[in-house]
N, C-alpha and C. Protein backbone atom coordinates (compact mmCIF):
# COMPACT_ATOMS: atom_id res chain seq x y z
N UNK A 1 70.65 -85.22 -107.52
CA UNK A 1 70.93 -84.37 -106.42
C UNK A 1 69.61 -83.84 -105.87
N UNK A 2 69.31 -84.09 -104.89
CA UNK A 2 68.24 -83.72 -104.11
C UNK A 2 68.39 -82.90 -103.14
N UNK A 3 67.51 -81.94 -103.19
CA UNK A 3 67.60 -80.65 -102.38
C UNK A 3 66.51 -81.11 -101.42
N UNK A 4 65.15 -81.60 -101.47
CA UNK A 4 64.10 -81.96 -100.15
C UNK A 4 63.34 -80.99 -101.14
N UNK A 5 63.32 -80.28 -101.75
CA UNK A 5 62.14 -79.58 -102.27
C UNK A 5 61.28 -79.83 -103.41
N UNK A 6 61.40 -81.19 -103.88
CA UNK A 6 61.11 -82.14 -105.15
C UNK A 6 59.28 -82.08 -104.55
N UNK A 7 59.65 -82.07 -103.36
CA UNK A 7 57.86 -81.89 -102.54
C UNK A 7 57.72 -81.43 -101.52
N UNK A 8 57.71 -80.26 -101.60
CA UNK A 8 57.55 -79.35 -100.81
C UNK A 8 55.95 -79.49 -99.90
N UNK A 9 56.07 -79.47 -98.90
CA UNK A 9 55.18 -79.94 -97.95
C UNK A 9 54.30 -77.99 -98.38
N UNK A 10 53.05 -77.78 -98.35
CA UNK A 10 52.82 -76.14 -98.43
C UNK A 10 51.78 -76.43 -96.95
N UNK A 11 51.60 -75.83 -95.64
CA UNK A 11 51.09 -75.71 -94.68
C UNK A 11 50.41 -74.68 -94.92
N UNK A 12 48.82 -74.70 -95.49
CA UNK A 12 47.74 -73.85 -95.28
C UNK A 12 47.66 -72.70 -94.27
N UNK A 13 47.40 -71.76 -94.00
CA UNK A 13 47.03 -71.33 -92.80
C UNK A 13 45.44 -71.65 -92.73
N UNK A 14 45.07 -71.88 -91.15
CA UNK A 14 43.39 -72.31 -90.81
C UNK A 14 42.62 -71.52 -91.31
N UNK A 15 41.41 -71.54 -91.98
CA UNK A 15 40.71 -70.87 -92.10
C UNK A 15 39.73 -70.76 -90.96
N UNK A 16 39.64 -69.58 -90.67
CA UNK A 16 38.76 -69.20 -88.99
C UNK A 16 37.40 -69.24 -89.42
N UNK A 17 36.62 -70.00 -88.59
CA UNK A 17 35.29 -69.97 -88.41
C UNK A 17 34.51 -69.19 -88.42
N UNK A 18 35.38 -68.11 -87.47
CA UNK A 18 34.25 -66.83 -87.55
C UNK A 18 34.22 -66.26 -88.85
N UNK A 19 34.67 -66.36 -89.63
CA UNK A 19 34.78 -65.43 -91.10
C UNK A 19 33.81 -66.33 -91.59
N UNK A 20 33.02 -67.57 -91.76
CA UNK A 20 31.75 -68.20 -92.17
C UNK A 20 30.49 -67.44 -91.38
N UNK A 21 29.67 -67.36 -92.48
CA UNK A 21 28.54 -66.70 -92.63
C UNK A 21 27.79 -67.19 -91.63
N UNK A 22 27.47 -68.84 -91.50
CA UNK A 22 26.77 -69.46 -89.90
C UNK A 22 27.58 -69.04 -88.80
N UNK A 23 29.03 -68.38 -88.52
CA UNK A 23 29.40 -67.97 -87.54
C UNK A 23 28.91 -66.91 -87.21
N UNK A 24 28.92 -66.03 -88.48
CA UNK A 24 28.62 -64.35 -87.43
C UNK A 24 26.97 -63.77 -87.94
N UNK A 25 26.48 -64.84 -88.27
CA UNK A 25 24.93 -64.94 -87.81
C UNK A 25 23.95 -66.08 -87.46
N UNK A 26 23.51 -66.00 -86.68
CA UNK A 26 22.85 -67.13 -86.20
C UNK A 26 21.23 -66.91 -86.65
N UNK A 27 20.62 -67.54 -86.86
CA UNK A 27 19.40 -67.44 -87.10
C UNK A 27 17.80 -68.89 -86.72
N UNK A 28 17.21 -68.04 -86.09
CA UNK A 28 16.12 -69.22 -85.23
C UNK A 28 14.84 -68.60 -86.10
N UNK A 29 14.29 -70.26 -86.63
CA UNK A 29 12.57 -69.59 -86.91
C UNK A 29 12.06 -70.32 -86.05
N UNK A 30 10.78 -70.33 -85.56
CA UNK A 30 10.37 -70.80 -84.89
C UNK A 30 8.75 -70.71 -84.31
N UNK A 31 7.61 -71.27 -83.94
CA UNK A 31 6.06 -70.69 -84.34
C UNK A 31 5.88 -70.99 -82.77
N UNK A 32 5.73 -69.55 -82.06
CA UNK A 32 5.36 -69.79 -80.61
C UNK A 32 4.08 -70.27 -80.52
N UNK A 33 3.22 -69.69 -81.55
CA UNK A 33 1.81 -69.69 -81.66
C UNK A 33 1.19 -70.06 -82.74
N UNK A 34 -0.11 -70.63 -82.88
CA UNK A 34 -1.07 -70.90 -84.18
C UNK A 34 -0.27 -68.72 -85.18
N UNK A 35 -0.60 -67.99 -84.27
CA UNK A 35 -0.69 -66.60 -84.94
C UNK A 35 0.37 -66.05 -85.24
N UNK A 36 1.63 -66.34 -84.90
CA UNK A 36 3.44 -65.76 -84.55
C UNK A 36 4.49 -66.79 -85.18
N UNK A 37 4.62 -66.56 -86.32
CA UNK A 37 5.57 -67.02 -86.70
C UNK A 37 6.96 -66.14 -86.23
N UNK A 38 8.39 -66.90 -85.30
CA UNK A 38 9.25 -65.57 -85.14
C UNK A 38 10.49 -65.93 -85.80
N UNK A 39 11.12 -64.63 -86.55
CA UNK A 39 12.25 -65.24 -86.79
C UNK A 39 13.61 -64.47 -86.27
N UNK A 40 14.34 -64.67 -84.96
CA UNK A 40 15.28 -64.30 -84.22
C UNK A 40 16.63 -63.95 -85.02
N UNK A 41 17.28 -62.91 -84.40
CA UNK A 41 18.89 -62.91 -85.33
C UNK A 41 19.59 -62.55 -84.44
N UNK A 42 20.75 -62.99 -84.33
CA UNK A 42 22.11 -62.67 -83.11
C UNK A 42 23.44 -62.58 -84.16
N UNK A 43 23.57 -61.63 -84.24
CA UNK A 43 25.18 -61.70 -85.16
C UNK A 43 24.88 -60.36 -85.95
N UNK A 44 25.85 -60.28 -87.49
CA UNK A 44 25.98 -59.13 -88.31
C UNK A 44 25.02 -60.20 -89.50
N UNK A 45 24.51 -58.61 -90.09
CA UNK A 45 23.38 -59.08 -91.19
C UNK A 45 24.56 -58.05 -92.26
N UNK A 46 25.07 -58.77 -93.32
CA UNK A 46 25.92 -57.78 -93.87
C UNK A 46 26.20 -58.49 -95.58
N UNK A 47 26.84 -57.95 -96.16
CA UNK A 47 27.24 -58.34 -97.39
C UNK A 47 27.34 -59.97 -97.31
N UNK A 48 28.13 -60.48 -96.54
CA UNK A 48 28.69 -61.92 -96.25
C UNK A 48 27.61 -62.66 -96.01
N UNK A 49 26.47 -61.77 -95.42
CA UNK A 49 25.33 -62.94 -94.17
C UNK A 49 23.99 -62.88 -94.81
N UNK A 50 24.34 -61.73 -95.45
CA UNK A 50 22.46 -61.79 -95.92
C UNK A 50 21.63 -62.61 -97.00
N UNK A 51 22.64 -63.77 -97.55
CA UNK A 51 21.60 -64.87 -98.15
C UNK A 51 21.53 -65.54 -97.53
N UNK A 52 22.20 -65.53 -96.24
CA UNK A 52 21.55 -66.68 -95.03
C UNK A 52 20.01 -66.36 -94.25
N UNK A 53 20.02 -65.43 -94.51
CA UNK A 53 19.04 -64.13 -93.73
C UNK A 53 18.17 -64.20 -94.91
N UNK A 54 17.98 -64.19 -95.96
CA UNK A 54 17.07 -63.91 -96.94
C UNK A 54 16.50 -65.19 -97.18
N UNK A 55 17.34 -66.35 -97.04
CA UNK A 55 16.87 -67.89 -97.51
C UNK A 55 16.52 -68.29 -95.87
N UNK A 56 16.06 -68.00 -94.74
CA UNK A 56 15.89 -68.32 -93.89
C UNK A 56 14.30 -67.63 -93.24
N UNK A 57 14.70 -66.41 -93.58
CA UNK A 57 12.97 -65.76 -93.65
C UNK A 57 12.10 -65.77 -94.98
N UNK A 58 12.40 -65.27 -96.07
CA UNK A 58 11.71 -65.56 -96.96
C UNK A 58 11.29 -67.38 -97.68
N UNK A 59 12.06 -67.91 -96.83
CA UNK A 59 11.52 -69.17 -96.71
C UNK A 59 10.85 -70.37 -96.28
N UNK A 60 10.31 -69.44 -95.27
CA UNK A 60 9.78 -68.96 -94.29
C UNK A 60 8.31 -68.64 -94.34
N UNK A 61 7.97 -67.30 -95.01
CA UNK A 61 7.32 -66.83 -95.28
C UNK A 61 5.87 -67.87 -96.01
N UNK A 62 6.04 -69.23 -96.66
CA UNK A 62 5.30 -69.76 -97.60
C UNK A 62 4.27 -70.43 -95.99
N UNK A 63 4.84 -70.78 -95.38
CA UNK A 63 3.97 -71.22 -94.25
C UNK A 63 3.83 -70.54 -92.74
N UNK A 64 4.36 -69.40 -93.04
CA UNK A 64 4.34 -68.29 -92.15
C UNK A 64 2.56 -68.05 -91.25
N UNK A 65 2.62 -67.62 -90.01
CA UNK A 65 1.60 -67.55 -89.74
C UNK A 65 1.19 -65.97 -89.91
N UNK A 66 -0.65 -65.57 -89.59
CA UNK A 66 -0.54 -64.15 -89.46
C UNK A 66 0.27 -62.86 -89.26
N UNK A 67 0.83 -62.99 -88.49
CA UNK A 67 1.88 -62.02 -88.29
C UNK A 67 3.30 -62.72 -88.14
N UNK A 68 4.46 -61.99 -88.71
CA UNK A 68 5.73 -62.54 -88.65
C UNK A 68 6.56 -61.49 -87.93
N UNK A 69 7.17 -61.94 -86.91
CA UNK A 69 8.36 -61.42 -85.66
C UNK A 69 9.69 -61.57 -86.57
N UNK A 70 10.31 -60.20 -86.39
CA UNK A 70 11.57 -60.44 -87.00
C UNK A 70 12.35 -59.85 -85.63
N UNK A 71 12.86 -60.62 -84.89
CA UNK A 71 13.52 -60.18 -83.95
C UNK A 71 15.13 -59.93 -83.94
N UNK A 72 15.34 -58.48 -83.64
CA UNK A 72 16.79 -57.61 -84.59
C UNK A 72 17.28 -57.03 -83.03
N UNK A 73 17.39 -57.68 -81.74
CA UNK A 73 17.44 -56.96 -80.46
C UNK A 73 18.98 -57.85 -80.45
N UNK A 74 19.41 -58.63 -81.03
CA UNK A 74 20.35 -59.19 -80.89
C UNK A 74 21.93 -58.78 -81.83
N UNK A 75 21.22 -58.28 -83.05
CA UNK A 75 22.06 -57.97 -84.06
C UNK A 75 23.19 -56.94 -83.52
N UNK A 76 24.02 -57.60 -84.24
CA UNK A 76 25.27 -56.16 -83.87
C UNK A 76 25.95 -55.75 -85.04
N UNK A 77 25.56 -55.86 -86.23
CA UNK A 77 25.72 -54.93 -87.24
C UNK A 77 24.60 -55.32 -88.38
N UNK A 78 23.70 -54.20 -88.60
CA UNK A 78 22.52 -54.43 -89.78
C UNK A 78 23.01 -53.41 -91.16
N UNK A 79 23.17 -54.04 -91.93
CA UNK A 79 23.18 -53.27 -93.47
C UNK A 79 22.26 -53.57 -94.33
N UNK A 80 22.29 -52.50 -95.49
CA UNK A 80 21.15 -52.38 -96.11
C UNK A 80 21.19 -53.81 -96.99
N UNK A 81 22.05 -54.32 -97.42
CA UNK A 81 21.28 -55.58 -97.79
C UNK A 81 20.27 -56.24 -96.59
N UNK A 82 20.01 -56.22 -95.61
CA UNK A 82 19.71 -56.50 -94.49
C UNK A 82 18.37 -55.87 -94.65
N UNK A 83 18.18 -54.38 -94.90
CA UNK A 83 16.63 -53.89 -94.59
C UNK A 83 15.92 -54.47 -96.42
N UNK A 84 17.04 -54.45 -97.21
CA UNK A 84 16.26 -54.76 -98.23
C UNK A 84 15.34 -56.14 -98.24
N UNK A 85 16.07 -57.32 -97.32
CA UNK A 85 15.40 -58.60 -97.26
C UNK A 85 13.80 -57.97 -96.17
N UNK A 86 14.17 -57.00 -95.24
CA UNK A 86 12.95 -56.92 -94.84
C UNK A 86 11.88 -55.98 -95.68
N UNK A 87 12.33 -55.12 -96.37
CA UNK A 87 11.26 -55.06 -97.52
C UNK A 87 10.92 -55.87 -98.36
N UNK A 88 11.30 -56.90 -98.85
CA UNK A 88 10.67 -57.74 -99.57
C UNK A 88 10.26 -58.51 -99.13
N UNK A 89 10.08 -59.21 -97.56
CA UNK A 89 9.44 -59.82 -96.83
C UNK A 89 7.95 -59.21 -96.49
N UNK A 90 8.24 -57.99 -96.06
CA UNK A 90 7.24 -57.23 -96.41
C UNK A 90 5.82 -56.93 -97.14
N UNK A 91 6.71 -56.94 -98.22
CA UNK A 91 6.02 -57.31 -99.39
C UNK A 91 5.26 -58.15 -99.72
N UNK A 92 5.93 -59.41 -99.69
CA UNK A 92 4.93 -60.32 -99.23
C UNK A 92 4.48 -61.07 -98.97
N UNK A 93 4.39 -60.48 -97.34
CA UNK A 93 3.51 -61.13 -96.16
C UNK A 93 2.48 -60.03 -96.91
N UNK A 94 2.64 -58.34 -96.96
CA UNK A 94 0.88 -57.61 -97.64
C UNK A 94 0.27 -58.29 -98.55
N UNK A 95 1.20 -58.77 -99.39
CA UNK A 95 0.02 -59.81 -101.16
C UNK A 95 -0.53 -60.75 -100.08
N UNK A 96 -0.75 -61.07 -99.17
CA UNK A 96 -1.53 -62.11 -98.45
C UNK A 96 -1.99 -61.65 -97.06
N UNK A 97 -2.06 -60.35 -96.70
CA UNK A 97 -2.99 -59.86 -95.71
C UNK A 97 -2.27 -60.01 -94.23
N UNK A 98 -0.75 -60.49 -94.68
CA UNK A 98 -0.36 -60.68 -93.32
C UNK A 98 0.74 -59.52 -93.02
N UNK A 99 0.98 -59.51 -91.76
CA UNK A 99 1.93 -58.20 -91.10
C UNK A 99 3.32 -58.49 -90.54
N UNK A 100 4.27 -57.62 -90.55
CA UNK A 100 5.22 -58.14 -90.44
C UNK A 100 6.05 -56.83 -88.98
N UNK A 101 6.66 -57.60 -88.03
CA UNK A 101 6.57 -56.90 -87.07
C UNK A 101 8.08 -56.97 -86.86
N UNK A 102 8.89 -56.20 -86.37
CA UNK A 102 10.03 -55.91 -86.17
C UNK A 102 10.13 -55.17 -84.45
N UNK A 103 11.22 -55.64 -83.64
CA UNK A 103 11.90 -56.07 -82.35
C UNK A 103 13.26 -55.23 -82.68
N UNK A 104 13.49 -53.59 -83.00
CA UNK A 104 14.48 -53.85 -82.75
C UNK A 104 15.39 -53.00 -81.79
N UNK A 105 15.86 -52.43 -81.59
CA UNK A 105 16.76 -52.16 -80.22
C UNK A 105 18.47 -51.71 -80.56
N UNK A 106 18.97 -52.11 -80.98
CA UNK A 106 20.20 -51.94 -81.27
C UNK A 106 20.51 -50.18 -82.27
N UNK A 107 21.10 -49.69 -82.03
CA UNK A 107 21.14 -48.36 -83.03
C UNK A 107 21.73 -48.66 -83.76
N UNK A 108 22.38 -49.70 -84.49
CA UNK A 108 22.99 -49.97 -86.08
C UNK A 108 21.33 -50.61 -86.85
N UNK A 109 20.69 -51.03 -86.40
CA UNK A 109 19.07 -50.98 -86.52
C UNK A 109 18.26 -49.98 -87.04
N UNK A 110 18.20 -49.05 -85.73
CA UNK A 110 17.26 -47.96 -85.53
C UNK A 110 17.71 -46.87 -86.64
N UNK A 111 19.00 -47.19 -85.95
CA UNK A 111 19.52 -45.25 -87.25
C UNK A 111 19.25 -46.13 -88.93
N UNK A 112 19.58 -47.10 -89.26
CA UNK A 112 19.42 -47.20 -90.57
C UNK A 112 17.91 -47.46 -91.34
N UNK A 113 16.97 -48.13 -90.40
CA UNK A 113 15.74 -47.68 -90.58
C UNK A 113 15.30 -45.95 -90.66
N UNK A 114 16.21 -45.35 -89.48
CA UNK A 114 15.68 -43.96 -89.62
C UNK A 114 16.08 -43.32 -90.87
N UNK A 115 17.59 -43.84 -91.15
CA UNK A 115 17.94 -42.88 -92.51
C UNK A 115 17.42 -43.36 -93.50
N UNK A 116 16.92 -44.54 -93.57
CA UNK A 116 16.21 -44.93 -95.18
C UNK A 116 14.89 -44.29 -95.05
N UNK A 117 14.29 -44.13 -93.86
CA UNK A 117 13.15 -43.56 -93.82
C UNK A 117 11.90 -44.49 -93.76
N UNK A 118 12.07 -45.75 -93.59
CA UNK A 118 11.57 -46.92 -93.59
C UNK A 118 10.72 -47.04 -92.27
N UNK A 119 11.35 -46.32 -90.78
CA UNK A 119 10.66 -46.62 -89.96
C UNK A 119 9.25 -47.05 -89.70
N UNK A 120 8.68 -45.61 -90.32
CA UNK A 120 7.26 -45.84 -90.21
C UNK A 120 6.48 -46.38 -90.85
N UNK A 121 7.24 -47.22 -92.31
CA UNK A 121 6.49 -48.22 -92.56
C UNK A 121 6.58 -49.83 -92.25
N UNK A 122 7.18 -49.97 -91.34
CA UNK A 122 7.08 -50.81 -90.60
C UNK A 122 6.28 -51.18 -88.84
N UNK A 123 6.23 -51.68 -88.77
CA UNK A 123 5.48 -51.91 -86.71
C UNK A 123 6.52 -52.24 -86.37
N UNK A 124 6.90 -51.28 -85.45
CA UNK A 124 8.24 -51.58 -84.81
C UNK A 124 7.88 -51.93 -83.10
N UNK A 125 7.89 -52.99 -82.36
CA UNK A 125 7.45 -52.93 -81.48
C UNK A 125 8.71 -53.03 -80.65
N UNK A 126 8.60 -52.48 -78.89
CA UNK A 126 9.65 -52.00 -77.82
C UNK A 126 9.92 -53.46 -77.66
N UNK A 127 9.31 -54.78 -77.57
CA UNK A 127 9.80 -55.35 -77.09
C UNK A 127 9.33 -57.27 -77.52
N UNK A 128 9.92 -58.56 -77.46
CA UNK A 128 9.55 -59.35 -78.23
C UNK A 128 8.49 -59.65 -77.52
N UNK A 129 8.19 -59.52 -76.27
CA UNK A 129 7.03 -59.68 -75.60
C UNK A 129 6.18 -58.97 -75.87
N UNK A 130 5.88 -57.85 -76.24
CA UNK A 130 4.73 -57.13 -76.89
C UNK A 130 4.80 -57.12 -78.12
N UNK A 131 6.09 -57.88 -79.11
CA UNK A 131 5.33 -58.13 -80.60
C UNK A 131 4.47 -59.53 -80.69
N UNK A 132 5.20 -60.40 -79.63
CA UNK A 132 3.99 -62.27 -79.74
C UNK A 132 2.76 -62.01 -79.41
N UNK A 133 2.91 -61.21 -77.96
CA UNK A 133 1.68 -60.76 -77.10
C UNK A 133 0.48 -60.61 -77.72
N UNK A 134 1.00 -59.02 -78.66
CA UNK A 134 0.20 -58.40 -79.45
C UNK A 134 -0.83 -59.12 -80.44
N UNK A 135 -0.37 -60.26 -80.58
CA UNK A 135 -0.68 -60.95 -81.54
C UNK A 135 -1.72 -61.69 -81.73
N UNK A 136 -1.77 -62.06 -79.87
CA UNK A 136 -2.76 -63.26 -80.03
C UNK A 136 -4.42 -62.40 -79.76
């Protein structure tokens, strides 16, 4: 006696794209210059995104030029796993004399640099044209 349920067909629901980590951050490195290494971000830097973000700049970093652009004018949500990759980028680009320059603009940015207190140890420049600029 067969009921049809001997195999039951089970219909997945889709898993959405945007919930992948390459969806809701995008990330560009890229060397405008012998001196500017930059590395761009458009999306959320968050629990989900930030070993994409950490294996993309700090990997980065081994052939990095003088100064490194972290451009954050795009981001629309930064968390502290997020400033922690830029302190340890930080870090070191100084064991090798180089500087590390930050673009950013957005106030999920600004206020969490301000509340860690981090601002001022970083170069925060107004704009990506005056962090490449600066450079050469």
């Amino acid at each position: 006696m067969s009921t049809g349920l001997a195999n039951p067909t089970y219909v997945l629901p889709a898993v959405r794209n945007a919930d992948h980590p390459a969806e809701r951050l995008k990330i560009s490195v890229t060397a405008p210059s012998d001196l500017v290494t930059l590395c761009a971000l458009a999306g959320e830097v968050d629990h989900f995104t930030v070993e994409v973000f950490r294996r993309r700049l700090i990997g980065s970093l081994g052939a990095a030029a003088p100064v490194v652009v972290v451009d954050l004018s795009k981001v629309t949500f930064f968390g502290v796993p997020g400033l922690q990759v830029l302190i340890d980028a930080r870090s070191v680009l100084a064991q090798t004399g180089r500087r590390l320059r930050l673009v950013t603009g957005p106030r999920c940015v600004d206020r969490l640099l301000q509340l860690a207190g981090d601002r001022s140890r970083f170069e925060v420049m107004p704009s990506l044209a005056d962090a490449v600029l600066d450079a050469a």
